[in-house]
Protein backbone atom coordinates (compact mmCIF):
# COMPACT_ATOMS: atom_id res chain seq x y z
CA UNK A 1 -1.08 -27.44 16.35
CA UNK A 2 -4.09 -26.41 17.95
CA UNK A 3 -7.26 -26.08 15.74
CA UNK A 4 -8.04 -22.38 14.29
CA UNK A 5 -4.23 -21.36 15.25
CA UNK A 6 -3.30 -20.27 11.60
CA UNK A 7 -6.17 -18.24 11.14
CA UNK A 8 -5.70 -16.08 14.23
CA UNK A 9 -2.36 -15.63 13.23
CA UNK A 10 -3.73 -14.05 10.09
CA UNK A 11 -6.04 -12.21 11.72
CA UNK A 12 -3.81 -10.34 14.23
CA UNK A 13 -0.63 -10.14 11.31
CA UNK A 14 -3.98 -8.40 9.51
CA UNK A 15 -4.96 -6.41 12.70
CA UNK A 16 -1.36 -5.73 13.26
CA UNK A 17 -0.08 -4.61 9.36
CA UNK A 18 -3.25 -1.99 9.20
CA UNK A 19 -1.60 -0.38 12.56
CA UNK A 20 1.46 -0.08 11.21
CA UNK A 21 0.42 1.18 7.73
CA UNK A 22 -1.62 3.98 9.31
CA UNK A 23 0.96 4.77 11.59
CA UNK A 24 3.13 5.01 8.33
CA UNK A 25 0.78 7.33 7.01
CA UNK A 26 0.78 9.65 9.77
CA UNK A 27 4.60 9.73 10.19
CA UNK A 28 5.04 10.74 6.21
CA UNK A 29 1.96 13.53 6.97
CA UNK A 30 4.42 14.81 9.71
CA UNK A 31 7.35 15.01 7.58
CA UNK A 32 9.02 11.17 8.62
CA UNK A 33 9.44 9.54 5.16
CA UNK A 34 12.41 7.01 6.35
CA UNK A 35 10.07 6.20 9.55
CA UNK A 36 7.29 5.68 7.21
CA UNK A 37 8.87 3.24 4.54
CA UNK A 38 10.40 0.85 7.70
CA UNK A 39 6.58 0.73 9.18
CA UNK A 40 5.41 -0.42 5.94
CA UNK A 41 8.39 -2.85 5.35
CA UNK A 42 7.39 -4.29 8.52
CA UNK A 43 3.55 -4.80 7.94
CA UNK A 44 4.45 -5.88 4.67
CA UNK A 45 7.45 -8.64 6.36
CA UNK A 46 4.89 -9.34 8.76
CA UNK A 47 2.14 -10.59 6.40
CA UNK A 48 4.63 -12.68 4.44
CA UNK A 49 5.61 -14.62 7.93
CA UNK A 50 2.14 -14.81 8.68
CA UNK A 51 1.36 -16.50 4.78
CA UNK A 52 -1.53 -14.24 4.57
CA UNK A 53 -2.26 -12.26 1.92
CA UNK A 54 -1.91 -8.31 1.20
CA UNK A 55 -4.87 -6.49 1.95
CA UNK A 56 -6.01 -3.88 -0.98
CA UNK A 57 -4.51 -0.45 1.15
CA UNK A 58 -0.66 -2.49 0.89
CA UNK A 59 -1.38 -3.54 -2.79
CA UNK A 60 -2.59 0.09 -3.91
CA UNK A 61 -1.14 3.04 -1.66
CA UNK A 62 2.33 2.17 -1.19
CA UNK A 63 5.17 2.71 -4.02
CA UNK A 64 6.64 -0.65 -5.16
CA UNK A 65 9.95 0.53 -5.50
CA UNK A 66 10.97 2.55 -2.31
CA UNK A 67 7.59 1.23 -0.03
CA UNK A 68 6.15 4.73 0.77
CA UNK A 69 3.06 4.99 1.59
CA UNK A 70 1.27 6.95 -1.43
CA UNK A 71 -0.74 10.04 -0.32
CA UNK A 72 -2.20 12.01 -3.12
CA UNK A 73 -0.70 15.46 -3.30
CA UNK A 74 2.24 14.90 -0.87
CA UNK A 75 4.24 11.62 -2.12
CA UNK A 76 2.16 10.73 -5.00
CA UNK A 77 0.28 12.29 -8.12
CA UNK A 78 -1.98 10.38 -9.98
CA UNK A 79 -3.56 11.01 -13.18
CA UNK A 80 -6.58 9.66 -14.67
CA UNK A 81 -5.75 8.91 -18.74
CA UNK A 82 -7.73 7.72 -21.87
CA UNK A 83 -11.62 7.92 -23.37
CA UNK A 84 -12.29 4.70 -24.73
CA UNK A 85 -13.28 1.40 -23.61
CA UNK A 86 -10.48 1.50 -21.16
CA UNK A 87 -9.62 4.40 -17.99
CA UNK A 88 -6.03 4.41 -17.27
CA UNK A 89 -5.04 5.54 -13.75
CA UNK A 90 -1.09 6.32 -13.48
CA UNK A 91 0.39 6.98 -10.02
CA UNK A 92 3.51 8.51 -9.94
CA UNK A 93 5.63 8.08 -7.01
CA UNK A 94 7.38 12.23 -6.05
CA UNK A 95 9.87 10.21 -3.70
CA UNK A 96 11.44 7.57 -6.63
CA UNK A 97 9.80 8.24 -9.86
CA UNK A 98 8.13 5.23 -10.10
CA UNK A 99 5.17 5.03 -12.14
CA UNK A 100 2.44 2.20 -11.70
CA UNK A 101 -0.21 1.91 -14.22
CA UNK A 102 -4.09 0.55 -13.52
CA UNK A 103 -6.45 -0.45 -15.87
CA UNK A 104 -10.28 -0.01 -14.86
CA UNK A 105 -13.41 -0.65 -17.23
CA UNK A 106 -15.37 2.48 -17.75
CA UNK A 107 -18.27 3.23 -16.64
CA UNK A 108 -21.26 4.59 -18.61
């Protein structure tokens, strides 16, 4: 193989998987939600051909269990929990029920 040839193919499976994850946005805003889960099954098979890693967007904004993208309000609802050391932030898929739970430091 030619030198640098893995790392463009990163780059454009990169370049390529944001395309596809936006356009997956825009099809669930228009009312597409089967349109917008095969877009972001395909960015996400993409990447894994590719070997590159997900970017944040992929790892954060799309449900784990039925790969919608996750837009506050319309597929997901998210709720900010706790007052202690510790913030929880739960997203709750509307689609599938599926809950993810983050863990952030808080701030003071």
């Amino acid at each position: 193989m030619r030198r640098g040839y893995k790392k463009r193919v990163k780059d454009l499976a990169l370049q390529r998987a944001r395309l596809l994850y936006l356009n997956a946005v825009s099809e669930v805003r228009e009312g597409e939600i089967d349109r917008g889960r095969d877009h972001v099954k395909l960015a996400l098979r993409l990447l894994e051909k590719a070997n590159a890693k997900k970017p944040p967007y992929l790892r954060r904004w799309v449900c784990k269990n039925c790969y919608a993208p996750l837009i506050p309000g319309l597929t997901v609802t998210v709720r900010v929990k706790g007052d202690r050391k510790y913030v929880i932030i739960a997203k709750k898929c509307l689609l599938c029920g599926w809950v993810s739970r983050v863990r952030c430091v808080r701030r003071r």
